[in-house]
C-alpha atoms as a PDB file:
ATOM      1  CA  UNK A   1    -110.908  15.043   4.473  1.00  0.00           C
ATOM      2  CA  UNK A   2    -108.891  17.736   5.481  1.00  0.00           C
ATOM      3  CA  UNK A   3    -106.626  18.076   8.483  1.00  0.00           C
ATOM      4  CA  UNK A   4    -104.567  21.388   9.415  1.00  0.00           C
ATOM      5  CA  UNK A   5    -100.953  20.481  10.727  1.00  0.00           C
ATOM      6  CA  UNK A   6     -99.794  23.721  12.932  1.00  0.00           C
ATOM      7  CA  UNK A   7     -96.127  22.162  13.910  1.00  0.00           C
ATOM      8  CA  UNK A   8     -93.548  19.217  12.930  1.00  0.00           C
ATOM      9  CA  UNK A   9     -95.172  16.788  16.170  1.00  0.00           C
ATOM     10  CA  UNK A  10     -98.539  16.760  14.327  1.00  0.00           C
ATOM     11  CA  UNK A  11     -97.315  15.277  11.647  1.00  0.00           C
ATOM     12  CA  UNK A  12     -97.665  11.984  13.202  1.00  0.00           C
ATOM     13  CA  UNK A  13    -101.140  12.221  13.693  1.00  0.00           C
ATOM     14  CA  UNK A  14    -102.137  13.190  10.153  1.00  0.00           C
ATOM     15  CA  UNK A  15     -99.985  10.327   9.197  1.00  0.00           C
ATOM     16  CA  UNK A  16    -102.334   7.619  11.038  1.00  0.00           C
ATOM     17  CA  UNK A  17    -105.313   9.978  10.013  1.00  0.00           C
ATOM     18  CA  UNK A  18    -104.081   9.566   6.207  1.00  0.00           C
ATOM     19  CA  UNK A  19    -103.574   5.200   6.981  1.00  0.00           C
ATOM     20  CA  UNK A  20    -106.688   5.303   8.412  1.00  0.00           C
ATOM     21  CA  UNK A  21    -108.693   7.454   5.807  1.00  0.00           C
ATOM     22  CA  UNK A  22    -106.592   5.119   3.039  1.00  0.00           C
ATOM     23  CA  UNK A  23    -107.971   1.873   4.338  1.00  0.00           C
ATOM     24  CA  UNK A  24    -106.351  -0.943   2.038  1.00  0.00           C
ATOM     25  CA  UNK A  25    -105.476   1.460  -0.479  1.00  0.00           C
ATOM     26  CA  UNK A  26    -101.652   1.400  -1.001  1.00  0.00           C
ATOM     27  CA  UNK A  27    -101.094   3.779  -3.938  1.00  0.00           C
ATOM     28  CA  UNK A  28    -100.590   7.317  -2.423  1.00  0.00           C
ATOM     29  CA  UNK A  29     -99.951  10.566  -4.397  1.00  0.00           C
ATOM     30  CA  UNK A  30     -98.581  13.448  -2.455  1.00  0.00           C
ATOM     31  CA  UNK A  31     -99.163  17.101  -4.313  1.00  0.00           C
ATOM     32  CA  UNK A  32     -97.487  19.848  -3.190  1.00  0.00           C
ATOM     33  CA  UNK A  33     -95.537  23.071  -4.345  1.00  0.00           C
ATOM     34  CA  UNK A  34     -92.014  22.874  -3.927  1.00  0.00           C
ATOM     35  CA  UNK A  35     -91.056  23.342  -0.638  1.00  0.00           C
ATOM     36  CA  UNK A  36     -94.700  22.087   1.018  1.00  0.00           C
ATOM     37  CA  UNK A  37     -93.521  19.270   3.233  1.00  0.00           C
ATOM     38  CA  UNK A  38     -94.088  16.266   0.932  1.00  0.00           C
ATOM     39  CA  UNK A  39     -90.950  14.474   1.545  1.00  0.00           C
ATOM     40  CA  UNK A  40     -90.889  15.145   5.556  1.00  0.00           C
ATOM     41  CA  UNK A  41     -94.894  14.236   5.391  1.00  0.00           C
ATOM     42  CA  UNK A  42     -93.014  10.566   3.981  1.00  0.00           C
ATOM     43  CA  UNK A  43     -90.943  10.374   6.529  1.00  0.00           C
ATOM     44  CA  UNK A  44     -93.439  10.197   9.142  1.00  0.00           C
ATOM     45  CA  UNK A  45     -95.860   8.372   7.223  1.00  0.00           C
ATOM     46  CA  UNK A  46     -92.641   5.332   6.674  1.00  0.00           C
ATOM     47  CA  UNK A  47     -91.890   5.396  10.664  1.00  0.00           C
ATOM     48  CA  UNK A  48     -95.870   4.983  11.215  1.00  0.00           C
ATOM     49  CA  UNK A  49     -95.469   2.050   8.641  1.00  0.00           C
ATOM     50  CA  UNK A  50     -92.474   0.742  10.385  1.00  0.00           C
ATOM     51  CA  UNK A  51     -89.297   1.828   8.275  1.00  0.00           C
ATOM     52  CA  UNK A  52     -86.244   1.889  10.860  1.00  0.00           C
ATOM     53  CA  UNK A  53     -83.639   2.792   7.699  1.00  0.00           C
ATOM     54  CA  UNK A  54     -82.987   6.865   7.030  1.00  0.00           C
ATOM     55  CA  UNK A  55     -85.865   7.715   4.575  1.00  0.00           C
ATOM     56  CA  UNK A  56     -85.065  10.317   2.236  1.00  0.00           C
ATOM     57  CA  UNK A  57     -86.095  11.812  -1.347  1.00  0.00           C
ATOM     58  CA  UNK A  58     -85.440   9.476  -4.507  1.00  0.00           C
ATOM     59  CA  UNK A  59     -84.928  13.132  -6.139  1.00  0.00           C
ATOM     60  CA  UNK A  60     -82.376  11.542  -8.367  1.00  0.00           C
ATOM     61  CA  UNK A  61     -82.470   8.350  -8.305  1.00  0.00           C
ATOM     62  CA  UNK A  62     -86.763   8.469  -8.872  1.00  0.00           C
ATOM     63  CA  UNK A  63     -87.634   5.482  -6.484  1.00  0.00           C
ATOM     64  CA  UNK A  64     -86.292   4.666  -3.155  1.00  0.00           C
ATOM     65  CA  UNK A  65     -87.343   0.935  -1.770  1.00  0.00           C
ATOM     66  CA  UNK A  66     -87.865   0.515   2.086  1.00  0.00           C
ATOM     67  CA  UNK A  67     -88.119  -2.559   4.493  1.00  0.00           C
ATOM     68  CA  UNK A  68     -91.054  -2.151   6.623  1.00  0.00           C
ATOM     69  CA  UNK A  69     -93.089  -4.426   9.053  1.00  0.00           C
ATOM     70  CA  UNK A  70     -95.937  -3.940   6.880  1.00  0.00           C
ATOM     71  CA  UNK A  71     -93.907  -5.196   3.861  1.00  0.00           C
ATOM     72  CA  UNK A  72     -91.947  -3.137   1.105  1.00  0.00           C
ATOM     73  CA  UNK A  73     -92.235   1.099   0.695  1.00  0.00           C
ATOM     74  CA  UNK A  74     -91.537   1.733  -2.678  1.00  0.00           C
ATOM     75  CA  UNK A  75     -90.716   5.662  -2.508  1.00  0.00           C
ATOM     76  CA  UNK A  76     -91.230   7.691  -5.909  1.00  0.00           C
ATOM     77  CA  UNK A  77     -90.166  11.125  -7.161  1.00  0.00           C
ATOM     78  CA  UNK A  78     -90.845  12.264 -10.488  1.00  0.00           C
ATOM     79  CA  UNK A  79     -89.964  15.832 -10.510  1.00  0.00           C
ATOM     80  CA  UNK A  80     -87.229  15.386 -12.315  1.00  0.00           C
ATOM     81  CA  UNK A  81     -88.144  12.970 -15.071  1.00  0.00           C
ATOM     82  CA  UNK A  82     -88.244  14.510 -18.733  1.00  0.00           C
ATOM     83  CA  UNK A  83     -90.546  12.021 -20.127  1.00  0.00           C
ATOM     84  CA  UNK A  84     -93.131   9.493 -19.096  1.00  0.00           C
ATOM     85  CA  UNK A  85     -90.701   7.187 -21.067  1.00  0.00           C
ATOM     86  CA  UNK A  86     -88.374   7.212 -17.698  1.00  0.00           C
ATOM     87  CA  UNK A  87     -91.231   5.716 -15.891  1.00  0.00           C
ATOM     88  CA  UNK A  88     -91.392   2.896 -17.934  1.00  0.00           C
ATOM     89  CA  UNK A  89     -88.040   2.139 -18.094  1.00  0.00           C
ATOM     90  CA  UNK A  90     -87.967   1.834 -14.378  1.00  0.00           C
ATOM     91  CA  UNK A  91     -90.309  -0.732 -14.421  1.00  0.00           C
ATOM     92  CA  UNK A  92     -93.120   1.339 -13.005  1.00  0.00           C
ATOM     93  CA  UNK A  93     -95.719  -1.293 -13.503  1.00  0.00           C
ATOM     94  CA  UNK A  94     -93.882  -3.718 -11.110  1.00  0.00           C
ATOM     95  CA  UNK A  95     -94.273  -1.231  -8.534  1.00  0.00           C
ATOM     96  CA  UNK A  96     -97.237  -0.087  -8.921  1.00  0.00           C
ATOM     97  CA  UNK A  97     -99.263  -2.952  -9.025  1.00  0.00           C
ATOM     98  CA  UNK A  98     -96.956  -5.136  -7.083  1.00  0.00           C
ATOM     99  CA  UNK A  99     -99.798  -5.025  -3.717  1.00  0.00           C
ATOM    100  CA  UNK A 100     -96.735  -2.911  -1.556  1.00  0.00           C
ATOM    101  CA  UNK A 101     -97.598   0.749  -0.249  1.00  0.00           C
ATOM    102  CA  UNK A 102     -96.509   3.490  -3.431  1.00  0.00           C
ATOM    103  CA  UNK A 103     -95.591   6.958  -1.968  1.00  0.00           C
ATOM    104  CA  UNK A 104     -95.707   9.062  -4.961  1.00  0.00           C
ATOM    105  CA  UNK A 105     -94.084  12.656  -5.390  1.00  0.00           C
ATOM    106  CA  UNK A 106     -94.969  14.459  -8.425  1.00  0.00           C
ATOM    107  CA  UNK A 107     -97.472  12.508  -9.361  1.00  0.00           C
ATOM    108  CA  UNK A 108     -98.762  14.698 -11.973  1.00  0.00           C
ATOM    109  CA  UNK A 109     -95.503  13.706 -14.262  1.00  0.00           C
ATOM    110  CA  UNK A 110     -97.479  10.228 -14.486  1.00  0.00           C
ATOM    111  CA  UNK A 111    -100.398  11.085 -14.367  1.00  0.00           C
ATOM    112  CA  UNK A 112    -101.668   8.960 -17.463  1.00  0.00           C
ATOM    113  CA  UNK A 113    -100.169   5.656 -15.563  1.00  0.00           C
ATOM    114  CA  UNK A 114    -101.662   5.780 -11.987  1.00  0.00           C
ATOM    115  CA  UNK A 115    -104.104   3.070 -11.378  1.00  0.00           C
ATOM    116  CA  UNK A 116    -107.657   3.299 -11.322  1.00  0.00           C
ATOM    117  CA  UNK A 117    -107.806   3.923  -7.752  1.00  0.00           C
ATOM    118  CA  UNK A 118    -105.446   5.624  -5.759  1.00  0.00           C
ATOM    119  CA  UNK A 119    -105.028   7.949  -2.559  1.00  0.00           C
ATOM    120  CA  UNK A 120    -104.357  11.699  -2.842  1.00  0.00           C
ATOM    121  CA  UNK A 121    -102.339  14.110  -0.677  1.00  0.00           C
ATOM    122  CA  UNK A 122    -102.419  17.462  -1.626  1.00  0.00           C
ATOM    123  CA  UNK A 123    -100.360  19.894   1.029  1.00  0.00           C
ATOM    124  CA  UNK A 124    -100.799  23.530   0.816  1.00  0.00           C
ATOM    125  CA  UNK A 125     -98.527  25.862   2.509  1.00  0.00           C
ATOM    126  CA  UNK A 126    -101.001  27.941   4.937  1.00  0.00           C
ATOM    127  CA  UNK A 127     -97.726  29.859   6.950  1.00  0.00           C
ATOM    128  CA  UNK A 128     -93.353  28.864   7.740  1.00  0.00           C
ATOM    129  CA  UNK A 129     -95.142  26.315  10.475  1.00  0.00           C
ATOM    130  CA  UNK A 130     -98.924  25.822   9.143  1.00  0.00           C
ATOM    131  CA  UNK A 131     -99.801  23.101   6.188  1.00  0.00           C
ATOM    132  CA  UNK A 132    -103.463  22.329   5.169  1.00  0.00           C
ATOM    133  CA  UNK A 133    -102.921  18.538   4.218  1.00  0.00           C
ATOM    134  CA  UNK A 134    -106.097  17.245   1.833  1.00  0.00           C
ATOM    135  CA  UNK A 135    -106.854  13.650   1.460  1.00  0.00           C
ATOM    136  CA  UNK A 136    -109.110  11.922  -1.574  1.00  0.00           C
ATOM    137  CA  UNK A 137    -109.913   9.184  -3.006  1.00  0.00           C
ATOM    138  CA  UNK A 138    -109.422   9.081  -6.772  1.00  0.00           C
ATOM    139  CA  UNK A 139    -112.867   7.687  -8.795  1.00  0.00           C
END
């Protein structure tokens, strides 16, 4: 499914487009170069979900866990990680497979522990204001 964002107030809209392609599906990895929107995409995707608290990236400190109405938002970056080593020392398998939504940035660091079935976001940068945002299911 693909959905082309032209400003910041459709965001919303591909958020509840993204919910409602995901169905019960809480793992969600969000692709993107550098720059692409991933984080902001979160942000609106968290208020959707019901997040009140500031949501921003867990850049350094690699997750970021939010209250929601919907239950807990655990909130992932793995840009930064040198080794797939980090990942388990954080527990990852707690989180993952804990039943709670899993936003995922940099997904590809991790690639070898995703579950079996998961929801993909790839974001590519069309213009300054235009993103192409690309949702899958993994098989």
């Amino acid at each position: 499914m693909n959905i082309e964002v032209n400003n910041l107030d459709a965001l919303s809209s591909a958020a509840q487009a993204l919910l409602n392609f995901a169905g019960e599906e809480r793992i969600i990895a969000f692709k993107g170069d550098m720059g692409a929107g991933k984080t902001t995409f979160i942000k609106v995707l968290c208020a959707i979900l019901g997040v009140e608290e500031v949501v921003t990236s867990p850049t350094f400190s690699i997750v970021n866990e939010y209250a929601a109405a919907s239950g807990i938002i655990y909130h992932f970056d793995f840009y930064r990680i040198k080794n797939i080593q980090e990942a388990y020392d954080i527990g990852y398998e707690e989180y993952f497979y804990s039943g709670n939504f899993c936003l995922i940035e940099w997904p590809e660091k991790v690639d070898e522990l995703l579950p079996e079935h998961y929801i993909t976001v790839s974001l590519e940068v069309l213009s300054p204001e235009k993103r192409l945002f690309s949702f899958s299911k993994s098989n």
